[in-house]
Protein backbone atom coordinates (compact mmCIF):
# COMPACT_ATOMS: atom_id res chain seq x y z
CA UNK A 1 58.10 -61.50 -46.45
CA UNK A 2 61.17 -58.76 -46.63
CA UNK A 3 62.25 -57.33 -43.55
CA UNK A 4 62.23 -53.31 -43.54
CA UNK A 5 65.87 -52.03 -42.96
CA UNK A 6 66.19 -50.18 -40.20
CA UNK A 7 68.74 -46.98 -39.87
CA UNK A 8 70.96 -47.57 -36.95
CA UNK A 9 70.53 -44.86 -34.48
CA UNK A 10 73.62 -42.22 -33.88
CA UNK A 11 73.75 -43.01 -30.17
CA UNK A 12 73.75 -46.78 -30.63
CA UNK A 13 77.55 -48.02 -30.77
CA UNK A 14 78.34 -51.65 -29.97
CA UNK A 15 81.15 -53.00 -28.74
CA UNK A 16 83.13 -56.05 -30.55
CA UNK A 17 82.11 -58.47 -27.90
CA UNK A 18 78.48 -57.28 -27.85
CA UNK A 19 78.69 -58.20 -31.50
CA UNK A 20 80.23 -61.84 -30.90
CA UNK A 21 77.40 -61.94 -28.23
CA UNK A 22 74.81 -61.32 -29.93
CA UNK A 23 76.01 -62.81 -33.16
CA UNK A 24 76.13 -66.00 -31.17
CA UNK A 25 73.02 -65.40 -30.27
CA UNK A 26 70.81 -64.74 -33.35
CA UNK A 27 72.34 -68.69 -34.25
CA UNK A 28 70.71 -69.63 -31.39
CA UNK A 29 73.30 -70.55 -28.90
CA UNK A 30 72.26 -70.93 -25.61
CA UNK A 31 74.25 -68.21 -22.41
CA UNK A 32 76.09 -71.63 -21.81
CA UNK A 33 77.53 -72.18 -25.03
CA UNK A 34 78.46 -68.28 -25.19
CA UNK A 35 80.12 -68.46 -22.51
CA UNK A 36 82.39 -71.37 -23.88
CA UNK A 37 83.05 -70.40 -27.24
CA UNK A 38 84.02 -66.99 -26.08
CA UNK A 39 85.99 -68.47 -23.03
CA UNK A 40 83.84 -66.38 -20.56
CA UNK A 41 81.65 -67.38 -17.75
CA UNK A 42 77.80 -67.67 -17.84
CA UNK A 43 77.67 -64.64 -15.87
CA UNK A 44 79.54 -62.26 -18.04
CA UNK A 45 77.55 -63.61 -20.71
CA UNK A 46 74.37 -62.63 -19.16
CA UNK A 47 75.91 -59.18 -18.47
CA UNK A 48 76.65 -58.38 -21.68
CA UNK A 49 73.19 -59.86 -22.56
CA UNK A 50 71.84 -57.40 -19.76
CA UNK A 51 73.51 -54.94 -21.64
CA UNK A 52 72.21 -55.50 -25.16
CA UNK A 53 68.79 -55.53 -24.02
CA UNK A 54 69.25 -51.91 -22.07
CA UNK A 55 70.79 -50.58 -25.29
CA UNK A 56 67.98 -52.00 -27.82
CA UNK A 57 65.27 -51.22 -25.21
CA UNK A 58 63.98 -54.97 -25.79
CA UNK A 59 63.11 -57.39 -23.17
CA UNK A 60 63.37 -60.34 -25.01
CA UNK A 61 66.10 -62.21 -26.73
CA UNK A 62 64.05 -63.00 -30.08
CA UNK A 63 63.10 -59.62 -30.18
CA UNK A 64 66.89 -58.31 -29.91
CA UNK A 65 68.07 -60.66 -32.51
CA UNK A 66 65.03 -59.58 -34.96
CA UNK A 67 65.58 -55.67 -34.21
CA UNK A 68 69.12 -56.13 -35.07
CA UNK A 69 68.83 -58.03 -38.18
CA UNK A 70 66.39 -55.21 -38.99
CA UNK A 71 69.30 -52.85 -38.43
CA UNK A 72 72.01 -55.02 -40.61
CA UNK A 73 73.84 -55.76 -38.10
CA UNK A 74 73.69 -59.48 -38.14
């Protein structure tokens, strides 16, 4: 089954480490291993993740990583 592309809104900017984020992610890294590969702490990690969710109006991880596939962004 194709995925329908969705446009990316006007008011929807990311920053780069919201990308990194949630590139990591949409490959299924846990907030743990976020935090190490981007030398961060867990709780930054889950702030930014905080912040994705917010922006995408999604509660839930899978659904964040699937809306922004939708949108190319991954």
């Amino acid at each position: 089954m194709m995925m329908e592309k969705l446009e990316l809104p006007d008011n929807l900017t990311l920053t780069t480490r919201e990308r990194e984020v949630l590139e990591l992610l949409a490959k299924g890294e846990t907030t743990a291993s976020v935090a190490e590969a981007l030398h961060l702490s867990p709780e930054t990690i889950l702030w930014y993740r905080k912040r994705l969710h917010r922006k995408f109006e999604l509660s839930s991880t899978v659904a964040l990583v699937l809306k922004a596939a939708k949108m190319n962004l991954l």
